[in-house]
N, C-alpha and C. Protein backbone atom coordinates (compact mmCIF):
# COMPACT_ATOMS: atom_id res chain seq x y z
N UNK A 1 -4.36 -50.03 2.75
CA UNK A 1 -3.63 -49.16 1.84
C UNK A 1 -3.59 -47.74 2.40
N UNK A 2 -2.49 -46.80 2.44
CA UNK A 2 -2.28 -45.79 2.20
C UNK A 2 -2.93 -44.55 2.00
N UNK A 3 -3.64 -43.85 2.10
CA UNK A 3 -4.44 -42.55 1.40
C UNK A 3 -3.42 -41.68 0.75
N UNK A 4 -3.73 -41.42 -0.55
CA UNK A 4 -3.41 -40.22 -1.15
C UNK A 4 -2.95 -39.06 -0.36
N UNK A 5 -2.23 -38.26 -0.64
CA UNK A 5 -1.90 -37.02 0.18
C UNK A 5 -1.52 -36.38 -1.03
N UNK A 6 -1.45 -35.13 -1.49
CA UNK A 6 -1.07 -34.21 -2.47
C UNK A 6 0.05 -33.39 -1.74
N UNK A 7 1.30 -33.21 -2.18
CA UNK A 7 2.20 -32.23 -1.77
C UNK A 7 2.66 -30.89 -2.24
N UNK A 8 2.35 -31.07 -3.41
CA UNK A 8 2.79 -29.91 -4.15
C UNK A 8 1.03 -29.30 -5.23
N UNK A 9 1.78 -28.17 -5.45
CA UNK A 9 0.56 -27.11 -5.57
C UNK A 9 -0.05 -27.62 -7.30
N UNK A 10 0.93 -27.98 -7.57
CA UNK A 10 0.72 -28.44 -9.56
C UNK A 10 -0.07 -29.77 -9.35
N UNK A 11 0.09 -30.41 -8.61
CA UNK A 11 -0.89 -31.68 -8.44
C UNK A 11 -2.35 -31.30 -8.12
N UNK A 12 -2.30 -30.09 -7.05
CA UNK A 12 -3.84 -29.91 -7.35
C UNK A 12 -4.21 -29.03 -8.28
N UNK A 13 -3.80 -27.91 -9.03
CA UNK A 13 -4.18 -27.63 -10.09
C UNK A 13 -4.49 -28.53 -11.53
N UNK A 14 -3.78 -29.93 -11.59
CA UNK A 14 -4.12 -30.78 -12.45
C UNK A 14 -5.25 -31.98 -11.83
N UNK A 15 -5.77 -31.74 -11.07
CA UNK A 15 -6.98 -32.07 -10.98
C UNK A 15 -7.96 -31.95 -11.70
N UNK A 16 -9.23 -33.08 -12.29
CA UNK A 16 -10.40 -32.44 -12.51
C UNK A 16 -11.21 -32.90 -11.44
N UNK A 17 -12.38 -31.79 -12.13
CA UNK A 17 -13.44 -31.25 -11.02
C UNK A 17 -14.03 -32.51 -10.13
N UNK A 18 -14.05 -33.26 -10.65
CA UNK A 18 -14.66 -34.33 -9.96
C UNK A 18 -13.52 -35.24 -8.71
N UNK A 19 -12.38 -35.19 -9.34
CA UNK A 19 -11.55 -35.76 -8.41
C UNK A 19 -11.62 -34.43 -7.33
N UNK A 20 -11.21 -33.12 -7.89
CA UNK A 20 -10.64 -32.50 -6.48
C UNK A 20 -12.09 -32.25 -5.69
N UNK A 21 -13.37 -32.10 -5.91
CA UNK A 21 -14.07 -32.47 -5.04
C UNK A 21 -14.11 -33.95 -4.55
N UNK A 22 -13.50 -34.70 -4.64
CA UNK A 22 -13.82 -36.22 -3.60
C UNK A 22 -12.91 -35.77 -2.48
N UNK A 23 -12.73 -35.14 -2.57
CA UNK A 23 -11.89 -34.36 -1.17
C UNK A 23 -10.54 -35.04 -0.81
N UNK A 24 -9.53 -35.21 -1.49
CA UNK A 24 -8.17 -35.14 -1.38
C UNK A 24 -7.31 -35.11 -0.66
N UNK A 25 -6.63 -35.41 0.63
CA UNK A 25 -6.44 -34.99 1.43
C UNK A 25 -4.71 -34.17 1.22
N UNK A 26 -4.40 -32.75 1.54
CA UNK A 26 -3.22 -32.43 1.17
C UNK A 26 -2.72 -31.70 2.30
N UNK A 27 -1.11 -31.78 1.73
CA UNK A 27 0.10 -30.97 3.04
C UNK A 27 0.78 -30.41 2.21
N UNK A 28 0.78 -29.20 1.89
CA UNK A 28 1.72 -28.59 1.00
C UNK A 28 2.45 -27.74 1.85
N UNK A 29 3.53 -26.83 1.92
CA UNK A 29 3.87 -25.97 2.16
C UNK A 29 4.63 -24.95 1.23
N UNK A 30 4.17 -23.83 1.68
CA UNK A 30 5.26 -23.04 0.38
C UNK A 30 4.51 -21.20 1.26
N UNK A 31 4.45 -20.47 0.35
CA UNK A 31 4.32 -18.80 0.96
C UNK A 31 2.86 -18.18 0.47
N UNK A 32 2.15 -17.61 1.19
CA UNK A 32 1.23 -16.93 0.96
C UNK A 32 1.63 -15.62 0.00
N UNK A 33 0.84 -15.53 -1.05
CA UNK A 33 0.99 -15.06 -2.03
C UNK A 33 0.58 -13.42 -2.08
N UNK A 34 -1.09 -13.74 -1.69
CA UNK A 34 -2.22 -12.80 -1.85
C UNK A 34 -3.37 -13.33 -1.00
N UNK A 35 -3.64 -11.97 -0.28
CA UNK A 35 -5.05 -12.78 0.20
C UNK A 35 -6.06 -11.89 -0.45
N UNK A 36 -7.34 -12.69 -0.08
CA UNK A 36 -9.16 -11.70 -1.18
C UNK A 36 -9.89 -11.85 0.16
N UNK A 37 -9.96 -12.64 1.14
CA UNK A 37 -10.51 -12.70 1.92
C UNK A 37 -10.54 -14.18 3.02
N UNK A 38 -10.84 -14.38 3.74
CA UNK A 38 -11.33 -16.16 4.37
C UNK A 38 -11.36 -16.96 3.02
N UNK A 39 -12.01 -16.93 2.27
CA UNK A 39 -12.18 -18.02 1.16
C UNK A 39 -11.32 -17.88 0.21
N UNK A 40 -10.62 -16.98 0.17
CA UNK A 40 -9.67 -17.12 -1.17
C UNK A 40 -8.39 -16.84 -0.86
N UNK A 41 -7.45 -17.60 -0.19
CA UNK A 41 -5.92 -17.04 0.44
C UNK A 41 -5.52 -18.11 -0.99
N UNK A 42 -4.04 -17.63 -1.35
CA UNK A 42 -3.33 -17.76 -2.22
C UNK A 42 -1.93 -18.49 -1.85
N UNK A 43 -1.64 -19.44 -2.10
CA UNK A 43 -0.33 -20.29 -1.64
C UNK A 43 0.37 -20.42 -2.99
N UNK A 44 1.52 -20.25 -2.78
CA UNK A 44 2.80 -20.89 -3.78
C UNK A 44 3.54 -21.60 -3.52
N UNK A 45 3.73 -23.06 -3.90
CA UNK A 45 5.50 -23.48 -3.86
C UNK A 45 6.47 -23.77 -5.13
N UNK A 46 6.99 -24.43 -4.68
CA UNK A 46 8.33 -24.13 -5.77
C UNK A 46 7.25 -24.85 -7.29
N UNK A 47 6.47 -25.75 -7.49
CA UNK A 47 5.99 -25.92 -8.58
C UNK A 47 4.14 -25.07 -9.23
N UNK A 48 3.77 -24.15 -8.35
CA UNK A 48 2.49 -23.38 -8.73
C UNK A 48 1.98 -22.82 -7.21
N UNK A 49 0.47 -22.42 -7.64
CA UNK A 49 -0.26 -21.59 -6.75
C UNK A 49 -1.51 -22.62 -7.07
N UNK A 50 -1.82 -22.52 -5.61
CA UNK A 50 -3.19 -23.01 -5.42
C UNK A 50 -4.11 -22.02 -4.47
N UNK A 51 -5.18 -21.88 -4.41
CA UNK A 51 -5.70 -21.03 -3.26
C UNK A 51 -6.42 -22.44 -2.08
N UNK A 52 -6.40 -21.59 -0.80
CA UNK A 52 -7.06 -22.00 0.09
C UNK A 52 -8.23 -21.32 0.85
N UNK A 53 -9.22 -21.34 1.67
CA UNK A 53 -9.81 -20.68 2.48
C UNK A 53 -9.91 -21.97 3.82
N UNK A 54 -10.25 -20.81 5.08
CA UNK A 54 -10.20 -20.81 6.39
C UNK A 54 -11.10 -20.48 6.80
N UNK A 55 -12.26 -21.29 7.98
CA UNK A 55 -13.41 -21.37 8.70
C UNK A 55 -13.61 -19.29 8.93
N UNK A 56 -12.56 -19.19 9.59
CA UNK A 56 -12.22 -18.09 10.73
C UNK A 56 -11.25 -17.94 11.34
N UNK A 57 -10.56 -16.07 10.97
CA UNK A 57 -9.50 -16.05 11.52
C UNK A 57 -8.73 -16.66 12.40
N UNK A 58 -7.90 -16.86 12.98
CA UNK A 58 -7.30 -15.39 12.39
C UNK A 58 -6.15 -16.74 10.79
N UNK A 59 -6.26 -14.40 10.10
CA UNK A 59 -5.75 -15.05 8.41
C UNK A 59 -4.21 -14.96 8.92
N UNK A 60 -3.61 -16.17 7.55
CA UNK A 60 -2.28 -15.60 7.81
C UNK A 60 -1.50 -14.43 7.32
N UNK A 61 -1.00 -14.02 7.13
CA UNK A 61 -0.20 -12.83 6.21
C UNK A 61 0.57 -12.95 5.05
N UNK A 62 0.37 -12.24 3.90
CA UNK A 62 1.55 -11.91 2.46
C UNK A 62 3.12 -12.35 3.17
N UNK A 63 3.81 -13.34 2.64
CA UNK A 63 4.94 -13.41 3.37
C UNK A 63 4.71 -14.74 4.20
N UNK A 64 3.86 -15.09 4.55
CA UNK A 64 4.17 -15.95 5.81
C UNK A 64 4.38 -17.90 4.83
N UNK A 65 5.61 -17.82 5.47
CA UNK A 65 5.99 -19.64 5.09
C UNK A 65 4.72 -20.37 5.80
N UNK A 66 3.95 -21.13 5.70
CA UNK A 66 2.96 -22.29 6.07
C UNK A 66 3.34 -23.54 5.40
N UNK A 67 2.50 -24.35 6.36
CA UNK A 67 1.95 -25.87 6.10
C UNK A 67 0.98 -25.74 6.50
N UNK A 68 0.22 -25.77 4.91
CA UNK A 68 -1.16 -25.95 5.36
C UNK A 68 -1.81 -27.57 4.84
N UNK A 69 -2.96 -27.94 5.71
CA UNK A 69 -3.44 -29.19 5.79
C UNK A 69 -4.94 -29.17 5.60
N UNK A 70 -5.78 -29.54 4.50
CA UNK A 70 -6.78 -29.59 4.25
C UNK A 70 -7.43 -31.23 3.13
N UNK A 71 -8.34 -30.51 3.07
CA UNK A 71 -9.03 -31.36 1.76
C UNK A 71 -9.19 -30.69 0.29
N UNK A 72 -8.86 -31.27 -0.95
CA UNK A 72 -9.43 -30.51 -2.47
C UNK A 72 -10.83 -30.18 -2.46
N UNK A 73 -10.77 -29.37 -3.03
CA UNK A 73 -12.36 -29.19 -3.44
C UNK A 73 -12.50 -27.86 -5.06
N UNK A 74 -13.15 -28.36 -5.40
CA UNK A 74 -13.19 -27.70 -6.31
C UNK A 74 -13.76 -25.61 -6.20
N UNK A 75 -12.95 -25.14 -7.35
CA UNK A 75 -13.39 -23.76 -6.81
C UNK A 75 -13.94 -23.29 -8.04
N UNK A 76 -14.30 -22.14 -8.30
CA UNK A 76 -14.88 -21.31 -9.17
C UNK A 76 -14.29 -22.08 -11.23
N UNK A 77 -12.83 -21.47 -11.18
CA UNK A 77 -11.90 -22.27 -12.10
C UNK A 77 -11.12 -23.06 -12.31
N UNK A 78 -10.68 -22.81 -10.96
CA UNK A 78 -9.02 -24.19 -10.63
C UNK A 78 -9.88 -24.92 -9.49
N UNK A 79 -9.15 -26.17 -9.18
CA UNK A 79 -9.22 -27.03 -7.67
C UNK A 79 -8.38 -25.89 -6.78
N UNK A 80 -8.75 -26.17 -5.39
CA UNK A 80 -8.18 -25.72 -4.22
C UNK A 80 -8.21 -26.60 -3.16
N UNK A 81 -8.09 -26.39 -2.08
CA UNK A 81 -8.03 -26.69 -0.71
C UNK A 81 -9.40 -25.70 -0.07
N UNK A 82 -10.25 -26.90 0.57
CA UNK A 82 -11.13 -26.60 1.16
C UNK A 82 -11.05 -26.00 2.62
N UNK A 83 -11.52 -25.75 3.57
CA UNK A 83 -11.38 -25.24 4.83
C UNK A 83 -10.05 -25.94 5.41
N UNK A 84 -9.26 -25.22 5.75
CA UNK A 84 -7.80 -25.53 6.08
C UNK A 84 -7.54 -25.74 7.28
N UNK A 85 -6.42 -26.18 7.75
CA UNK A 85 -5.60 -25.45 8.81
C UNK A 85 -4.51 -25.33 8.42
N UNK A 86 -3.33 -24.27 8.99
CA UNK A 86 -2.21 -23.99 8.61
C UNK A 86 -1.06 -23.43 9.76
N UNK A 87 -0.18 -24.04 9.55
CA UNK A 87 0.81 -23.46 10.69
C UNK A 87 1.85 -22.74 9.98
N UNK A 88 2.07 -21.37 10.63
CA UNK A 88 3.29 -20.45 10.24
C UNK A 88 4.66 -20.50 10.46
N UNK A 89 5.25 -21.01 9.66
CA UNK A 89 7.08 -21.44 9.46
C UNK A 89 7.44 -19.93 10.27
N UNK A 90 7.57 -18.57 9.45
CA UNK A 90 7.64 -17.81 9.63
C UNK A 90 7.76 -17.17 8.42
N UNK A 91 8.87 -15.81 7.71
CA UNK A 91 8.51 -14.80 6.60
C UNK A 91 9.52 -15.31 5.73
N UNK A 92 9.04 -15.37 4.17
CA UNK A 92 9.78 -15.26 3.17
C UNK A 92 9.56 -14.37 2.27
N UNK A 93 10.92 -13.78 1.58
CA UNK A 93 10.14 -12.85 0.59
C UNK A 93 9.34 -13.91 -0.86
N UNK A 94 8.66 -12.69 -1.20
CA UNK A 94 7.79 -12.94 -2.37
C UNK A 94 8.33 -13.87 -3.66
N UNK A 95 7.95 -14.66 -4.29
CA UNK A 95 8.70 -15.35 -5.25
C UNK A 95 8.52 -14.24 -6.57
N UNK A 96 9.34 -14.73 -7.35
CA UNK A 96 9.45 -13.85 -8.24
C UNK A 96 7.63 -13.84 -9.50
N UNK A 97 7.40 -12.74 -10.29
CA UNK A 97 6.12 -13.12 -11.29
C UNK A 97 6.63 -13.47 -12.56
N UNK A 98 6.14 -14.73 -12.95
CA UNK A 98 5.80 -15.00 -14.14
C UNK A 98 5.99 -13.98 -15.59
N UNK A 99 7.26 -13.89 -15.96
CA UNK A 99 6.64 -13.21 -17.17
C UNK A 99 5.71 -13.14 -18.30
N UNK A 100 4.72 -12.15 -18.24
CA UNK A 100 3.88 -12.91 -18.94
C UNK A 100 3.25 -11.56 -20.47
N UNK A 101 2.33 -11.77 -21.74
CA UNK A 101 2.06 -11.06 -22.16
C UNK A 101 0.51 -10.79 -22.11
N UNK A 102 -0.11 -9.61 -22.74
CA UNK A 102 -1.31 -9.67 -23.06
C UNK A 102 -2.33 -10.87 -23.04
N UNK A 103 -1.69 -11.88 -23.86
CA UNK A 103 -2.71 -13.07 -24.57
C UNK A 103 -2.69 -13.83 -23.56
N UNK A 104 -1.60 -13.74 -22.52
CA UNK A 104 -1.46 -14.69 -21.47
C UNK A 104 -2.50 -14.48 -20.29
N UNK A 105 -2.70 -13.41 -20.39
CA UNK A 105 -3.73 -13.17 -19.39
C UNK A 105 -4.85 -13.12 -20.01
N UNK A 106 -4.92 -12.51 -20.94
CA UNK A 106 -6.55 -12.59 -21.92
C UNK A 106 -7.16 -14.09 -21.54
N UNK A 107 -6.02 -15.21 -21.79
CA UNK A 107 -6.83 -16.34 -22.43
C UNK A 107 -6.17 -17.30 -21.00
N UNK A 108 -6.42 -16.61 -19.59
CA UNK A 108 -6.41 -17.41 -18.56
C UNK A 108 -5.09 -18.39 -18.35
N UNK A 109 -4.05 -17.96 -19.37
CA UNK A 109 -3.09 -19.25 -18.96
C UNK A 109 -2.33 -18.93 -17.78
N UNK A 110 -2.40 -17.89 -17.27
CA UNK A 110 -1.66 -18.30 -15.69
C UNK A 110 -2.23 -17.78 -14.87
N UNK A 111 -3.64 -18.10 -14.65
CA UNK A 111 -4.57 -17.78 -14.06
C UNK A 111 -4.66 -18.10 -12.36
N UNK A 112 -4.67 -17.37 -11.21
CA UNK A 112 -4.47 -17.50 -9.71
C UNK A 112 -2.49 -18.08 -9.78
N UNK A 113 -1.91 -17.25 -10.90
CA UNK A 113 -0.33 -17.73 -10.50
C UNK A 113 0.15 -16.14 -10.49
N UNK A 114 1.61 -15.95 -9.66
CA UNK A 114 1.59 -14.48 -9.16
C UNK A 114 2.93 -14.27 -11.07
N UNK A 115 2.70 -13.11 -11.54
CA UNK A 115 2.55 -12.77 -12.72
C UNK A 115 3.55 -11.02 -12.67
N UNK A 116 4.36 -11.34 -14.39
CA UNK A 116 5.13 -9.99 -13.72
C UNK A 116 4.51 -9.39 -15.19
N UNK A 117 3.87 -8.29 -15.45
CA UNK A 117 3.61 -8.04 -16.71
C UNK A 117 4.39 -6.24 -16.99
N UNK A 118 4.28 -5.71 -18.41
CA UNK A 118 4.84 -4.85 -18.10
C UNK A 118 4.15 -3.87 -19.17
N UNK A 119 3.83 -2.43 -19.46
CA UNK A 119 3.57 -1.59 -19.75
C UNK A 119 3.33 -0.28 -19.41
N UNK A 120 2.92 0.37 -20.35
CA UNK A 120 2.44 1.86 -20.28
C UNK A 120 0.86 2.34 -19.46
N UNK A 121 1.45 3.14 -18.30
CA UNK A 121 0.28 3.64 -17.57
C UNK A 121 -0.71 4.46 -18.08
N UNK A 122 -1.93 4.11 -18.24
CA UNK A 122 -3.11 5.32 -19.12
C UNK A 122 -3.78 5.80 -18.01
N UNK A 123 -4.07 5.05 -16.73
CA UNK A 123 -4.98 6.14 -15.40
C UNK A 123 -4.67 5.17 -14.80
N UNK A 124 -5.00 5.96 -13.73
CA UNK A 124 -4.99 5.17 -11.91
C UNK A 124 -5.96 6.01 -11.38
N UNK A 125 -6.97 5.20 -10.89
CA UNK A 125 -8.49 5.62 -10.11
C UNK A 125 -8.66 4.97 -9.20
N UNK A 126 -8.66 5.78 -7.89
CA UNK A 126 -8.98 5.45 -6.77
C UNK A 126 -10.35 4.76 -6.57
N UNK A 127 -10.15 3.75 -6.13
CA UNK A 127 -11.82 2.66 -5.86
C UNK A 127 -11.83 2.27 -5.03
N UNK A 128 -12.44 2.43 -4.12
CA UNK A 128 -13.41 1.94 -2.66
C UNK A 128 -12.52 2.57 -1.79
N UNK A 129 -12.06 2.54 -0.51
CA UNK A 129 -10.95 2.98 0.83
C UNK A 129 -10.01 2.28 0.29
N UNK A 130 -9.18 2.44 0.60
CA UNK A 130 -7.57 1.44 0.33
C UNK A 130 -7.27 0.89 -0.45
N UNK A 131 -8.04 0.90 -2.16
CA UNK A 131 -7.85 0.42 -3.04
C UNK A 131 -7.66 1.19 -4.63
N UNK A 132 -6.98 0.39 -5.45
CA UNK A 132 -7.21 1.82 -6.49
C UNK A 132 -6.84 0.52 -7.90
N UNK A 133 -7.16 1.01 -9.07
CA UNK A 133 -7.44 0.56 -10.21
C UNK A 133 -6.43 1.32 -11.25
N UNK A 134 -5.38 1.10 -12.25
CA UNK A 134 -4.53 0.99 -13.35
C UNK A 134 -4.67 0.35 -14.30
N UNK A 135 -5.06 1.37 -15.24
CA UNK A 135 -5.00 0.92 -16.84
C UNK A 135 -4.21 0.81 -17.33
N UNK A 136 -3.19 -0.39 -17.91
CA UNK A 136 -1.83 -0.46 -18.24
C UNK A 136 -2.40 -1.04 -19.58
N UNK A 137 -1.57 -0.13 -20.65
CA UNK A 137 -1.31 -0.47 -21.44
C UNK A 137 0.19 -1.49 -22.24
N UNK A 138 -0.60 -2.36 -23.03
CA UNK A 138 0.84 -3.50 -22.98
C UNK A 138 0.29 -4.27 -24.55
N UNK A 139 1.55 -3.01 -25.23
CA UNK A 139 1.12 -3.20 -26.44
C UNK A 139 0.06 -2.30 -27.03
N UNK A 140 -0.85 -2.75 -28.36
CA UNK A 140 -2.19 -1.65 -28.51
C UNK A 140 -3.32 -2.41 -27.66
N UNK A 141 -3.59 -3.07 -26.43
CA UNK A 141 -4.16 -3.84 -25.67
C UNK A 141 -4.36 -3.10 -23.97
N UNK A 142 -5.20 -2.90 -23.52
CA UNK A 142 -5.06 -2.50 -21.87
C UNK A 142 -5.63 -3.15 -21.32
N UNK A 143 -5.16 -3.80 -19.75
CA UNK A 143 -5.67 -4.11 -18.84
C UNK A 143 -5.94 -3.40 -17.93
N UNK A 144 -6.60 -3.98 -16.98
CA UNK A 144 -7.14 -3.32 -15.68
C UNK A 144 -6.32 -3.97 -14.66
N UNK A 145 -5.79 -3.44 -13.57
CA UNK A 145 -5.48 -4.33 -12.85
C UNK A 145 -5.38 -3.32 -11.04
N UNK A 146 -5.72 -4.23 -10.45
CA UNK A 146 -6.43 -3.73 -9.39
C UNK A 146 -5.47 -3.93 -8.13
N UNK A 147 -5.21 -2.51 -7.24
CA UNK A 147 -4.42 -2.75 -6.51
C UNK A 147 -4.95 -2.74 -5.27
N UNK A 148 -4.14 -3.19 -3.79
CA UNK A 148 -4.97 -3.01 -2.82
C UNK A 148 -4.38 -1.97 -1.96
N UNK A 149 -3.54 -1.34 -2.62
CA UNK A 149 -3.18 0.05 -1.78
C UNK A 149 -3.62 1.32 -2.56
N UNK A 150 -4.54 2.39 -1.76
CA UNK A 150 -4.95 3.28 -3.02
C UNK A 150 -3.74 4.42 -3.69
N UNK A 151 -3.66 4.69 -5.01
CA UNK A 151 -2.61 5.52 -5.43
C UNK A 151 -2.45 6.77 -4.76
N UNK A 152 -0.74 6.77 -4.35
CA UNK A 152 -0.88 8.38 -3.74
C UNK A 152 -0.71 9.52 -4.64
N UNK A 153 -1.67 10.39 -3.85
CA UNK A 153 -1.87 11.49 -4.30
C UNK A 153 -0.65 12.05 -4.93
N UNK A 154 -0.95 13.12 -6.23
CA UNK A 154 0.25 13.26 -7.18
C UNK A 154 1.04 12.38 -7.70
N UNK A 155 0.66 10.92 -8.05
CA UNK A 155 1.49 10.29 -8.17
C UNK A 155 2.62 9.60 -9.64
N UNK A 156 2.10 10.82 -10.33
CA UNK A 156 2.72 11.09 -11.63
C UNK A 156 3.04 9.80 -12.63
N UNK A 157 1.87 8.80 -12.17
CA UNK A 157 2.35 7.28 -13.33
C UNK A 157 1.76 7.39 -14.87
N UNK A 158 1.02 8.50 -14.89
CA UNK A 158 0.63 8.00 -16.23
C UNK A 158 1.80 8.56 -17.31
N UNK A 159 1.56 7.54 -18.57
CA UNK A 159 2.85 7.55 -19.26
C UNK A 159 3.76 7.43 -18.96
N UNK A 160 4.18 6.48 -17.71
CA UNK A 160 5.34 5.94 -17.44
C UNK A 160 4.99 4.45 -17.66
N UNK A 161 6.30 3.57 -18.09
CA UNK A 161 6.47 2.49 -18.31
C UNK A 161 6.51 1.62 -17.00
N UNK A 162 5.69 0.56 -16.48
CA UNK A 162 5.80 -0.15 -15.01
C UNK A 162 5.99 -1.65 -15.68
N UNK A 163 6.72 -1.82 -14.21
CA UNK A 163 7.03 -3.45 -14.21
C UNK A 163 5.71 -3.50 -12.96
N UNK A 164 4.58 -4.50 -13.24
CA UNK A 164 3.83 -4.41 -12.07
C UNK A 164 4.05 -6.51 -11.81
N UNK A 165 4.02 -6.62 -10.68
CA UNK A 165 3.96 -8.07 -10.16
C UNK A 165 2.58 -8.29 -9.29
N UNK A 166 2.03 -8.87 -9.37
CA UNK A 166 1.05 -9.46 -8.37
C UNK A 166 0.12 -10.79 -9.21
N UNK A 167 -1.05 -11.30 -8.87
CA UNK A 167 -1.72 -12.10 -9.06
C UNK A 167 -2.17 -12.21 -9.86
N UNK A 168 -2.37 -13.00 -10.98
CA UNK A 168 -3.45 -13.24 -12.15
C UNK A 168 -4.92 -13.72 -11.59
């Protein structure tokens, strides 16, 4: 018989924990989303986001089309893809975010999927080298949401209304 192969990204997010650790074997392809580091790169295709991680560089890049080839394994909240390999198609732009509200993120429902939310700026604080932090208000509710480029100087967002896109 055959082995299983997973193709698309919604098949391993509907995994449970026990299946996507028996190690799965999958070929998805679709665009790197976001990366956090080696262990947490971010893939999308046309039906969700799954994350992957990689032994050791080199990473791929925001933008880059792949096929990547690994095993499931379970991660922190969702299933993923365990130590990978991946080959680079080449660049696509970004897929579009999720519209989403407050409660949607409060209560994890599109959790590691890339997300377009929208509100009122209360601060932006620069945190660590190259990174910086926005309190958006959305609704009588604020989030935090964390960027990886730090805000430039003078950059006049608070009390302005943003469309922000990136990762849940």
């Amino acid at each position: 018989a055959q082995e299983r192969v997973i193709t698309r990204a919604i098949e391993i997010r509907a995994l449970s924990p026990a299946e996507a650790d028996s190690g799965i074997p999958v070929r998805l392809r679709g665009v790197v989303v976001f990366i956090e580091g080696i262990s947490a790169i971010f893939l999308q295709d046309e039906t969700s986001t799954t994350f992957f991680r990689v032994r050791t560089p080199p990473m791929p890049a925001v933008g880059d089309e792949i096929v990547l080839r690994g095993k499931t394994r379970m991660g922190l909240y969702l299933p993923g893809v365990d130590y990978s390999t991946y080959e680079v198609l080449g660049q696509r732009s970004l897929p579009p975010g999720i519209p989403v509200q407050y409660d949607d993120l409060h209560f994890g429902r599109f959790h590691y999927q890339r997300v377009t939310a929208e509100g009122i700026v209360r601060s932006v604080i620069p945190v660590d080298p190259g990174k910086g932090l926005i309190r958006l208000a959305m609704g009588s509710r604020v989030i935090d949401v964390r960027t990886e480029t730090p805000p430039p100087p003078g950059h006049g967002l608070v009390d302005c209304r943003v469309r922000i896109t990136g990762l849940a």
